[in-house]
C-alpha atoms as a PDB file:
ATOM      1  CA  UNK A   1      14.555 -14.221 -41.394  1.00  0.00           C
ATOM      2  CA  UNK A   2      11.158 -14.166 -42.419  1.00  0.00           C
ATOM      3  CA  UNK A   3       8.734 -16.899 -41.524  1.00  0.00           C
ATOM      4  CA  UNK A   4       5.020 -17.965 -42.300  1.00  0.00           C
ATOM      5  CA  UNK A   5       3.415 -18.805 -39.409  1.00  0.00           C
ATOM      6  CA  UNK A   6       4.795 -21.841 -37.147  1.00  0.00           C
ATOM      7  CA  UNK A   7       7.297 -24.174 -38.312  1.00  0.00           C
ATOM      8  CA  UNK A   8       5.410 -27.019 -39.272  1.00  0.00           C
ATOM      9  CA  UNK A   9       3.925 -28.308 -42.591  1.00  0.00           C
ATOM     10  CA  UNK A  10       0.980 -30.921 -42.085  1.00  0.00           C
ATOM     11  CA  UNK A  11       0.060 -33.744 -44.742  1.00  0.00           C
ATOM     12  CA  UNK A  12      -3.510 -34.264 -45.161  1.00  0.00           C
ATOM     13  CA  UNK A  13      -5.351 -36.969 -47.568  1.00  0.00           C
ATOM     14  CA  UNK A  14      -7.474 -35.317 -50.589  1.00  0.00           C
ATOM     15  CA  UNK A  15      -7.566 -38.682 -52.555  1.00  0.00           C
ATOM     16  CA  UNK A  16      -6.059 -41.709 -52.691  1.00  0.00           C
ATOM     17  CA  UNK A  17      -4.131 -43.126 -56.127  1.00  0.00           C
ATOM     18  CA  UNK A  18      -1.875 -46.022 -57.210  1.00  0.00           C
ATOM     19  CA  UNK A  19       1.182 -45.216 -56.150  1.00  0.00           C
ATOM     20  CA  UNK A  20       4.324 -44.250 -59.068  1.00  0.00           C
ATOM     21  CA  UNK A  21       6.179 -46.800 -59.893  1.00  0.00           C
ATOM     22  CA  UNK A  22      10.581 -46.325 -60.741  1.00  0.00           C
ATOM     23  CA  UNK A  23      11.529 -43.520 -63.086  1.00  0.00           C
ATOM     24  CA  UNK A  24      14.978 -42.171 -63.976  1.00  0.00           C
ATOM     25  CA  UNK A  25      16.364 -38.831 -62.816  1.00  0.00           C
ATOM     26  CA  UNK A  26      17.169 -36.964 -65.425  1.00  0.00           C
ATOM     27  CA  UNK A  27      19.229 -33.869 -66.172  1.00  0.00           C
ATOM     28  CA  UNK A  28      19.960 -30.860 -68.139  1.00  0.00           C
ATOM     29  CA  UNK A  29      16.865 -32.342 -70.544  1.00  0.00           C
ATOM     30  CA  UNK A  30      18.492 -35.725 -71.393  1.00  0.00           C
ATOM     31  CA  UNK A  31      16.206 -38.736 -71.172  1.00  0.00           C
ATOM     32  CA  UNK A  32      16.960 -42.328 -70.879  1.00  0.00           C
ATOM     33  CA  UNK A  33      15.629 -45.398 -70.659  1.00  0.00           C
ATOM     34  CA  UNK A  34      12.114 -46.018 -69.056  1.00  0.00           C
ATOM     35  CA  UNK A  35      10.328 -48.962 -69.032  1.00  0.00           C
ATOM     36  CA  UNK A  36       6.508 -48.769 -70.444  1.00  0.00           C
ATOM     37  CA  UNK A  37       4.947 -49.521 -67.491  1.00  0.00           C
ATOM     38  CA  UNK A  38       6.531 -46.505 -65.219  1.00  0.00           C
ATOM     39  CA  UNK A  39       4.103 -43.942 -63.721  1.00  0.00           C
ATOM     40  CA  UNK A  40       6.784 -40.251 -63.556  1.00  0.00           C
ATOM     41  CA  UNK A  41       7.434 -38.061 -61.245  1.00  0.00           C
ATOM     42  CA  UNK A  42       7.817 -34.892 -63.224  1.00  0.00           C
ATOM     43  CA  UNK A  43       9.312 -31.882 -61.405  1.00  0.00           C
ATOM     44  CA  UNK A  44       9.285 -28.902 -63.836  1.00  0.00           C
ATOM     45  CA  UNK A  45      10.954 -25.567 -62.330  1.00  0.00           C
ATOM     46  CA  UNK A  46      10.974 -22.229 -63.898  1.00  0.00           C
ATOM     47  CA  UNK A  47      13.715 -19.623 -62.862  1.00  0.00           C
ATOM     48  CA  UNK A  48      12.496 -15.707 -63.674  1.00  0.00           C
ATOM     49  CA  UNK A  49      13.777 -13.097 -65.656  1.00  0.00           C
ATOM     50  CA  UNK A  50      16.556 -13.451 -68.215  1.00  0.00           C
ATOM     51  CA  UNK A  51      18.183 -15.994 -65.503  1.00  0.00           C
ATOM     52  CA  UNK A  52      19.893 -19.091 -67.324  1.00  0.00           C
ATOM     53  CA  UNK A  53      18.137 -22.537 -65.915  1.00  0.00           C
ATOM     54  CA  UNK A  54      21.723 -23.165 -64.588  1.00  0.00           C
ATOM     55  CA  UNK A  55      22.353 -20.302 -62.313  1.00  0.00           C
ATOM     56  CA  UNK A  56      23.802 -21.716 -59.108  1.00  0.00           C
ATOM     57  CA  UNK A  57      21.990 -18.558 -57.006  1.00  0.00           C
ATOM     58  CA  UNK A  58      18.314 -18.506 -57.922  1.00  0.00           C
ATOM     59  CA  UNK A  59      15.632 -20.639 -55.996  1.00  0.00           C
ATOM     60  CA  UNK A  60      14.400 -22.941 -58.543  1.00  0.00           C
ATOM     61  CA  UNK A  61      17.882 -24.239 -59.653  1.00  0.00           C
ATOM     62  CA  UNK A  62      18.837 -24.659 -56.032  1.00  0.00           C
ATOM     63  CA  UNK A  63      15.570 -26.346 -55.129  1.00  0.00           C
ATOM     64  CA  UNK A  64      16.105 -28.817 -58.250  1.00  0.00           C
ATOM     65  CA  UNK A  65      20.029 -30.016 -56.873  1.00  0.00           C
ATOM     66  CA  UNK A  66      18.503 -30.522 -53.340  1.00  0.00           C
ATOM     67  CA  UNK A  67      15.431 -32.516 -54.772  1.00  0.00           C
ATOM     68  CA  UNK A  68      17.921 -34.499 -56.945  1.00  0.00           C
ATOM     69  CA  UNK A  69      19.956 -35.595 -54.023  1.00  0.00           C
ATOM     70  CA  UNK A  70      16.870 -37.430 -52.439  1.00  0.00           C
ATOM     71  CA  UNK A  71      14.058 -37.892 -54.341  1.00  0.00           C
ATOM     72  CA  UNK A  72      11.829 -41.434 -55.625  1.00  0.00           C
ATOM     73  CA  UNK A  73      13.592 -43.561 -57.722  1.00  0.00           C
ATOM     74  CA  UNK A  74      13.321 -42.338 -61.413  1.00  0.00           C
ATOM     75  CA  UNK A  75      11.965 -38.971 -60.558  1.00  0.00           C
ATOM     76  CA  UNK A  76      12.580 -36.261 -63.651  1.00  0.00           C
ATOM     77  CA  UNK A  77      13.252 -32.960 -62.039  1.00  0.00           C
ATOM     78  CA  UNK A  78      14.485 -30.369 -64.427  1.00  0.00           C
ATOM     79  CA  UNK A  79      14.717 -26.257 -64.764  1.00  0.00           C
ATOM     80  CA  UNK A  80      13.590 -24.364 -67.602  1.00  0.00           C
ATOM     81  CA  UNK A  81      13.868 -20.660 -68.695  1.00  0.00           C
ATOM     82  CA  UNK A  82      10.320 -19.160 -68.737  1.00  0.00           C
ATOM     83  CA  UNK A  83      10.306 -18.273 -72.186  1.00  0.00           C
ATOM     84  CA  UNK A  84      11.285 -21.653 -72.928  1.00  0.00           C
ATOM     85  CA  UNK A  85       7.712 -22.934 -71.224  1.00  0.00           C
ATOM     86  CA  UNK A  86       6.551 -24.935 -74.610  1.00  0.00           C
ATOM     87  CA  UNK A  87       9.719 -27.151 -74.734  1.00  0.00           C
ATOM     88  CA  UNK A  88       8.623 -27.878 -70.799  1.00  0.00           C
ATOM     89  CA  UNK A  89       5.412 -29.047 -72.377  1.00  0.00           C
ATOM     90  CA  UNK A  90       7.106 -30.996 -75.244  1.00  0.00           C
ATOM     91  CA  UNK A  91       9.168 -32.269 -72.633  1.00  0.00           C
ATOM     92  CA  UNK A  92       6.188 -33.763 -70.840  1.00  0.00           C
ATOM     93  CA  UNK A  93       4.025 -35.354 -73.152  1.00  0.00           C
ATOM     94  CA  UNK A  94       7.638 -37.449 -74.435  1.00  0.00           C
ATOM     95  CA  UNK A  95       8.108 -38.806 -70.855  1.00  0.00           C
ATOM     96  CA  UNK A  96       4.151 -39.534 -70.481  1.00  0.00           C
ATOM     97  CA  UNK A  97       4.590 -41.454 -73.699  1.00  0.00           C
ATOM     98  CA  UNK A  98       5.375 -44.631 -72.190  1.00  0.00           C
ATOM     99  CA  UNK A  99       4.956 -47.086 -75.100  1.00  0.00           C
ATOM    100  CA  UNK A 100       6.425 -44.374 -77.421  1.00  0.00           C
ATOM    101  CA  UNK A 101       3.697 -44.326 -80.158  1.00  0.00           C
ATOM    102  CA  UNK A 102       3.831 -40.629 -80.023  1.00  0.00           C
ATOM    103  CA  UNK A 103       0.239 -40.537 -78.489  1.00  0.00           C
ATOM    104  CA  UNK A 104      -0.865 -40.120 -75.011  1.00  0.00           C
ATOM    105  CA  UNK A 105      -3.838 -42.997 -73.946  1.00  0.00           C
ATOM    106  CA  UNK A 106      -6.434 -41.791 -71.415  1.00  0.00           C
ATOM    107  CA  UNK A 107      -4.389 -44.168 -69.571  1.00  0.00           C
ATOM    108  CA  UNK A 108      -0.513 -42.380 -69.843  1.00  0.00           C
ATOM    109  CA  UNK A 109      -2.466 -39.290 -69.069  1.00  0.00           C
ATOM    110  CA  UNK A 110      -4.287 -40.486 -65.889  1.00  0.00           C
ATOM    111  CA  UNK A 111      -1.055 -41.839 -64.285  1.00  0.00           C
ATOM    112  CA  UNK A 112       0.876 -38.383 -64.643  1.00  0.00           C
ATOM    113  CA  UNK A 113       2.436 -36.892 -61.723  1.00  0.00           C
ATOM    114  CA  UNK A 114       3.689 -33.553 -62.085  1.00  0.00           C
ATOM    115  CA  UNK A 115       4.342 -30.753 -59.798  1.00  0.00           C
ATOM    116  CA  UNK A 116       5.356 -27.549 -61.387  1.00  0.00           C
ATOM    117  CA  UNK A 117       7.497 -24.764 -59.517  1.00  0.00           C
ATOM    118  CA  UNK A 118       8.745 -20.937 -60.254  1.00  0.00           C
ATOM    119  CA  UNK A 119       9.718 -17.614 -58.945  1.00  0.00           C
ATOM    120  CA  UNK A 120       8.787 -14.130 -60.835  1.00  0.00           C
ATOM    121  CA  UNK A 121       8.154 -14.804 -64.487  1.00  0.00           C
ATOM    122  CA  UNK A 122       8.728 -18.234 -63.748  1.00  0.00           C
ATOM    123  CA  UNK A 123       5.900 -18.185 -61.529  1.00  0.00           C
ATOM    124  CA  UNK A 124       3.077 -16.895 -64.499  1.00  0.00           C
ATOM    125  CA  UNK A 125       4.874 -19.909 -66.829  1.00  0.00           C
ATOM    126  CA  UNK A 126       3.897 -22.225 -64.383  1.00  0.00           C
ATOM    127  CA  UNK A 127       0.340 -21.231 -64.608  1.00  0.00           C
ATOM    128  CA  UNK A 128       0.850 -20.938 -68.148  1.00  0.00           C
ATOM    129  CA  UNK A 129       1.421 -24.876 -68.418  1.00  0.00           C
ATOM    130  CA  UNK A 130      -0.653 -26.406 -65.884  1.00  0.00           C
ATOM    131  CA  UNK A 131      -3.147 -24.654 -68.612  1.00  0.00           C
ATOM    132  CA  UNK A 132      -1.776 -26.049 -71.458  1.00  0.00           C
ATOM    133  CA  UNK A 133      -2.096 -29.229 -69.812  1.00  0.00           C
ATOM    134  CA  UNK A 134      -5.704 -29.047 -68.731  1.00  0.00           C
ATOM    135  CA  UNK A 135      -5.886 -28.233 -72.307  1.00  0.00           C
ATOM    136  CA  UNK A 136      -4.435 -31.684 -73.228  1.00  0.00           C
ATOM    137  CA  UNK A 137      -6.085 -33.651 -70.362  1.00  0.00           C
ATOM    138  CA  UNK A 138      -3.073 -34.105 -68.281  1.00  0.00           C
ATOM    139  CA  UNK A 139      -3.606 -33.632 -64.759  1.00  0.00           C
ATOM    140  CA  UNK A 140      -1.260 -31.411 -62.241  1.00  0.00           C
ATOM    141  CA  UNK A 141      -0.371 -32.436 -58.252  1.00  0.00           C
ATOM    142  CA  UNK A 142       0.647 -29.337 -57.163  1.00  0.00           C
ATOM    143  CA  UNK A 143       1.982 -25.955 -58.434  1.00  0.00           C
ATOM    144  CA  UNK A 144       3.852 -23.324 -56.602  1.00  0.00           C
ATOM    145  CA  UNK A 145       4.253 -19.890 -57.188  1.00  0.00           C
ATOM    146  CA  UNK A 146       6.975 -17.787 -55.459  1.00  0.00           C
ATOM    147  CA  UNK A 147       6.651 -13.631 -56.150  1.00  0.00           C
ATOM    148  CA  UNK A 148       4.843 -14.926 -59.350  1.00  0.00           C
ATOM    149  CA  UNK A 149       4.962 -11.575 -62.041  1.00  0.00           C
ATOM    150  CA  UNK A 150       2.798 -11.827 -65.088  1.00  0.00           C
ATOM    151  CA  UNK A 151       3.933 -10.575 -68.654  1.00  0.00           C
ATOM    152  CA  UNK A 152       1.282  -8.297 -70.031  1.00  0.00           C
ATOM    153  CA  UNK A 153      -0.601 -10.455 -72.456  1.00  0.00           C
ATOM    154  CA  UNK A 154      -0.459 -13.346 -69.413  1.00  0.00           C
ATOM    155  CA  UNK A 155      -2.584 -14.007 -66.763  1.00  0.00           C
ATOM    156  CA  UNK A 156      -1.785 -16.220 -63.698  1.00  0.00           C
ATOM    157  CA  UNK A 157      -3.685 -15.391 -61.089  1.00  0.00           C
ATOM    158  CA  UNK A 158      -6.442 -18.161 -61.800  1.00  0.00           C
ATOM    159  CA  UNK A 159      -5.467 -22.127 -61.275  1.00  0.00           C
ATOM    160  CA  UNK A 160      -6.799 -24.335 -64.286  1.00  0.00           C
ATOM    161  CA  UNK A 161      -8.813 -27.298 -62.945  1.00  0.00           C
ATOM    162  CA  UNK A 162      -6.110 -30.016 -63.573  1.00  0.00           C
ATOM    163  CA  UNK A 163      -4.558 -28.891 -60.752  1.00  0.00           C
ATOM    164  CA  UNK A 164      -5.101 -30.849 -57.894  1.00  0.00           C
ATOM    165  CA  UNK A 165      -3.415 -28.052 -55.303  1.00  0.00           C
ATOM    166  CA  UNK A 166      -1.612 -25.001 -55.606  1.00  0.00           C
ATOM    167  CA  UNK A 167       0.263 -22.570 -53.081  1.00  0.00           C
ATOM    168  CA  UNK A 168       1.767 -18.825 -53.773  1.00  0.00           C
ATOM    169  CA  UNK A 169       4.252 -17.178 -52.059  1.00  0.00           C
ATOM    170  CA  UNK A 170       4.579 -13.431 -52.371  1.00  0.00           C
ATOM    171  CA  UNK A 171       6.485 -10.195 -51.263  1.00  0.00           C
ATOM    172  CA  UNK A 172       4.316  -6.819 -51.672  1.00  0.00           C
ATOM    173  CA  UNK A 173       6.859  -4.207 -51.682  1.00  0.00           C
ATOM    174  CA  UNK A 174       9.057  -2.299 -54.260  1.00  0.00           C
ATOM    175  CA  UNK A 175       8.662  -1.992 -58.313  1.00  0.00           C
ATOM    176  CA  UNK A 176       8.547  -5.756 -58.836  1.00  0.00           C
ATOM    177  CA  UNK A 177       6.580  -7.189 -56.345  1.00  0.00           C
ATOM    178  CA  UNK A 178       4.444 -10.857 -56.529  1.00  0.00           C
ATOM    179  CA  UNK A 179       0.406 -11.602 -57.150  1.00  0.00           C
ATOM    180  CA  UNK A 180      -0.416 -11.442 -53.895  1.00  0.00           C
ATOM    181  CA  UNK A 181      -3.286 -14.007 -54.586  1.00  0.00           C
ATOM    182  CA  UNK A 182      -4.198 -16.956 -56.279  1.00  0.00           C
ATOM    183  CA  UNK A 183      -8.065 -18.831 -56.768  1.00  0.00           C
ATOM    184  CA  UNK A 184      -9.220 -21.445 -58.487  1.00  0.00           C
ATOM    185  CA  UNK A 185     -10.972 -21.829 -61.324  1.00  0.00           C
ATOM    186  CA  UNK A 186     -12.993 -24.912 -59.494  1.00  0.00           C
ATOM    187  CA  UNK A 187     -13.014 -24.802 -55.869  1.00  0.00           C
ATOM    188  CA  UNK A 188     -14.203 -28.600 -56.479  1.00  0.00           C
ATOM    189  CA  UNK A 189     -11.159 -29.634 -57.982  1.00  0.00           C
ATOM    190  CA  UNK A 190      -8.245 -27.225 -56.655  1.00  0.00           C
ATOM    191  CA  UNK A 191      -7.354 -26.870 -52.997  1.00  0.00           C
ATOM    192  CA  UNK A 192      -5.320 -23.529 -52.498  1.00  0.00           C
ATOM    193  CA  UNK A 193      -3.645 -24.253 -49.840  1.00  0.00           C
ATOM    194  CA  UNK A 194      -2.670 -20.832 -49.276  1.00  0.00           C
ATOM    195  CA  UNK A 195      -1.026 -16.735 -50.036  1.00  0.00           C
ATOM    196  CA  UNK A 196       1.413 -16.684 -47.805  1.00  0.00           C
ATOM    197  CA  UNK A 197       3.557 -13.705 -47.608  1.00  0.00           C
ATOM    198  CA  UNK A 198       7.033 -12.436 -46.833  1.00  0.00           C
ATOM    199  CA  UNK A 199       8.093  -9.041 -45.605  1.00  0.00           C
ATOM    200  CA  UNK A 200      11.626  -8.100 -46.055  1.00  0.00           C
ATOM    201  CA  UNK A 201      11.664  -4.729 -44.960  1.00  0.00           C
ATOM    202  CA  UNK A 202      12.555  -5.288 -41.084  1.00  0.00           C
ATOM    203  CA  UNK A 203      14.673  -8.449 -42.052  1.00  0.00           C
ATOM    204  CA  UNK A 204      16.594  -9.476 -45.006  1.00  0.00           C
ATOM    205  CA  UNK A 205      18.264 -12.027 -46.087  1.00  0.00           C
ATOM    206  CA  UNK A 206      21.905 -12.717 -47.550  1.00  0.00           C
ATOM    207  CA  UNK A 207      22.171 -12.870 -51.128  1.00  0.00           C
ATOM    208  CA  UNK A 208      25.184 -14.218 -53.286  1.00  0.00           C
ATOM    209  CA  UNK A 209      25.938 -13.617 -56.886  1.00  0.00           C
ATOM    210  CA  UNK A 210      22.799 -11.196 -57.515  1.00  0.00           C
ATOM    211  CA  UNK A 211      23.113  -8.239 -60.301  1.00  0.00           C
ATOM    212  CA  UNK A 212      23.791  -5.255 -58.640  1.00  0.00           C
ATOM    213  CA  UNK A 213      20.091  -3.582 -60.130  1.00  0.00           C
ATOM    214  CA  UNK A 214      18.533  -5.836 -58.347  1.00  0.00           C
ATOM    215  CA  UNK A 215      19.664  -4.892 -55.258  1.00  0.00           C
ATOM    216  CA  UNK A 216      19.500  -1.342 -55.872  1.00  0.00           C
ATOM    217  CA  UNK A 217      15.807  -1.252 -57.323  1.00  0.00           C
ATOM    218  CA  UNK A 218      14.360  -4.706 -56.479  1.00  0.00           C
ATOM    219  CA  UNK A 219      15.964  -5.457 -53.512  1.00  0.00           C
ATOM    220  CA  UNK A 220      12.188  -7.356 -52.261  1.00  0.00           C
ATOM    221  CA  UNK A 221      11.812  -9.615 -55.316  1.00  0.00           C
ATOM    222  CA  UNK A 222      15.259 -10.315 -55.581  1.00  0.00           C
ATOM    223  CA  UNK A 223      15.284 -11.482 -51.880  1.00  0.00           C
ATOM    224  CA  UNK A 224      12.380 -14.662 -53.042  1.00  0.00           C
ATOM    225  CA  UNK A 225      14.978 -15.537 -55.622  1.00  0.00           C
ATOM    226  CA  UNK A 226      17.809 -16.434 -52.889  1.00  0.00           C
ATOM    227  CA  UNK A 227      14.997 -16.735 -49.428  1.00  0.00           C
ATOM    228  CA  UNK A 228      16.577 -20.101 -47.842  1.00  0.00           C
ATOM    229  CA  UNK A 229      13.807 -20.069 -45.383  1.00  0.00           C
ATOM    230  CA  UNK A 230      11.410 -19.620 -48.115  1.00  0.00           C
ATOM    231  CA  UNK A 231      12.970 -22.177 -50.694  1.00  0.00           C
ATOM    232  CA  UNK A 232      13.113 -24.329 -47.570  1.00  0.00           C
ATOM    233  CA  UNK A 233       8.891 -24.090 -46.876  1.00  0.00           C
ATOM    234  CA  UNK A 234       8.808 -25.201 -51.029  1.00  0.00           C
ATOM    235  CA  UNK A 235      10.684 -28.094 -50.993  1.00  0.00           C
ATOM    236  CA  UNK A 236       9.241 -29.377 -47.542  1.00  0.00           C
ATOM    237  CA  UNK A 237       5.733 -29.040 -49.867  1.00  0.00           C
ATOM    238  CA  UNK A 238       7.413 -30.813 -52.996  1.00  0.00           C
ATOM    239  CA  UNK A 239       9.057 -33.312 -51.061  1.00  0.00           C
ATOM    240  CA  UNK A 240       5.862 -34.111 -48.560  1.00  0.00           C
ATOM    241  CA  UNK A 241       3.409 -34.578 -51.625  1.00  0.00           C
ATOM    242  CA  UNK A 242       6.136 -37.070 -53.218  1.00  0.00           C
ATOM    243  CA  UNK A 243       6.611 -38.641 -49.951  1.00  0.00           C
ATOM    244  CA  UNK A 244       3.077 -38.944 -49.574  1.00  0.00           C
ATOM    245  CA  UNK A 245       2.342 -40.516 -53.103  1.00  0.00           C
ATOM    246  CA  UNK A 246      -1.418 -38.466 -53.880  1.00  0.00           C
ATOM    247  CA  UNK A 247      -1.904 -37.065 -50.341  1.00  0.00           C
ATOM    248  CA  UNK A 248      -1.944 -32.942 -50.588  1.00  0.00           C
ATOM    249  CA  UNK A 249       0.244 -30.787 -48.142  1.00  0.00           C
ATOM    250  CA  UNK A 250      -1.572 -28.293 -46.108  1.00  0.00           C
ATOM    251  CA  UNK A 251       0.501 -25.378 -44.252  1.00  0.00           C
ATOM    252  CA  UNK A 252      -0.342 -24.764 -41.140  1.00  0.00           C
ATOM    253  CA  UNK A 253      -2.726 -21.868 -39.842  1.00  0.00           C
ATOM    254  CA  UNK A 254      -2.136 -18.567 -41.462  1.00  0.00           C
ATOM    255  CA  UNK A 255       0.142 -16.014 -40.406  1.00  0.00           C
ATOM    256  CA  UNK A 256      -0.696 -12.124 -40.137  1.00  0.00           C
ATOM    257  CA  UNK A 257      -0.495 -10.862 -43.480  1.00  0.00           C
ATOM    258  CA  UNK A 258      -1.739 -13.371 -45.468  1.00  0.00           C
ATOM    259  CA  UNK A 259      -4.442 -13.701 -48.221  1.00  0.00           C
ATOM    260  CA  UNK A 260      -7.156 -16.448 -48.612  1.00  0.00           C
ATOM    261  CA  UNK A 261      -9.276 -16.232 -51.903  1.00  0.00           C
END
């Protein structure tokens, strides 16, 4: 199975924050209660394609059910369809809107903490959003792009400067293949923390419940949909930055193959 090199992921300190207070885990979209004073967690996924946000097989829906089984207190962790990206954003802001006067304070904004994730199409939306969130002054943790595939009028190759990290993780063969690098707007304000790339060419990987044209004619980009190994290296990068409270995960040194801007 295809790795990126060693099998270690290191914390390291960028800046130091409050740290979030209790939130409520939330799913399929339903919100509860949450007190005023509650700083979120807000894990947005995007699956790719025409896939449902439900679909038991692809990465993003698999990596939301593991980060639901352990994840802080009140953490909202939810999977969208990419062409559903602006009720994402609606989404958002209504959480951030602590004392529900249907504005966000310099204050709601500042204590966002939001970490965006997709594979494929799902990858570009999540670009797409951490934009339209620089837009409204709402800063981004960490954003992770996995085979990320742009529509034609899109662009997601460039990280806005909300973003306080970002990672991509890409495949470079067959018809549908990933941006095989990211850079950031700001160097000053985004760390990439790396392009790290898979080759499944020598080694695959076992797939359940795929289409059968994927396999046939996208057999690479199909495999970043169902990668464990892959999936794995995300959440250990989700799960140490929300472990960590505001410290940034770095992988460790690159492997052969990959892409620094």
């Amino acid at each position: 199975m295809p790795r990126f090199a060693g099998s270690r992921i290191f914390v390291a300190a960028l800046l130091l924050l409050a740290a979030p207070a209790p939130l409520l885990i939330a799913e399929d979209g339903a919100v509860a209660h949450r007190t005023p004073e509650s700083t979120p967690f807000i894990l947005v996924g995007f699956v790719g394609g025409f896939v449902r946000h439900d679909n038991p097989h692809h990465g993003p829906v698999v990596l939301a059910r593991q980060m639901h089984q352990n994840s802080p207190k009140g953490a909202y962790i939810q999977v969208f369809e990419n062409r559903h990206r602006r009720q994402a954003y609606q989404t958002i802001l209504r959480l951030l809107d602590s004392n529900r006067d249907g504005v966000l304070s310099h204050e709601e904004k500042s204590q966002a903490h939001i970490i965006l994730f997709g594979q494929s199409w799902g990858g570009s939306a999540v670009v797409l959003l951490a934009r339209e969130l620089d837009r409204a002054g709402i800063p981004v943790l960490l954003t992770v792009q996995v085979d990320s595939v742009a529509k034609p009028w899109q662009q997601d190759g460039v990280i806005p400067v909300n973003v306080a990290a970002a990672v991509n993780f890409y495949q470079p063969h067959g018809f549908v293949h990933g941006r095989p690098v990211i850079r950031a707007a700001d160097d000053s304000k985004t760390r990439i923390l790396g392009n790290y790339r898979f080759d499944y060419t020598q080694t695959t990987v076992k797939c359940e419940g795929m289409p059968w044209f994927e396999r046939t004619f996208i057999p690479g980009h199909m495999h970043t949909e169902c990668d464990a190994n892959l999936w794995g290296q995300v959440e250990s990068l989700v799960r140490q930055r929300l472990d960590a409270g505001v410290a940034v995960v770095v992988p460790p040194a690159a492997e052969k193959g990959e892409t620094n801007p």
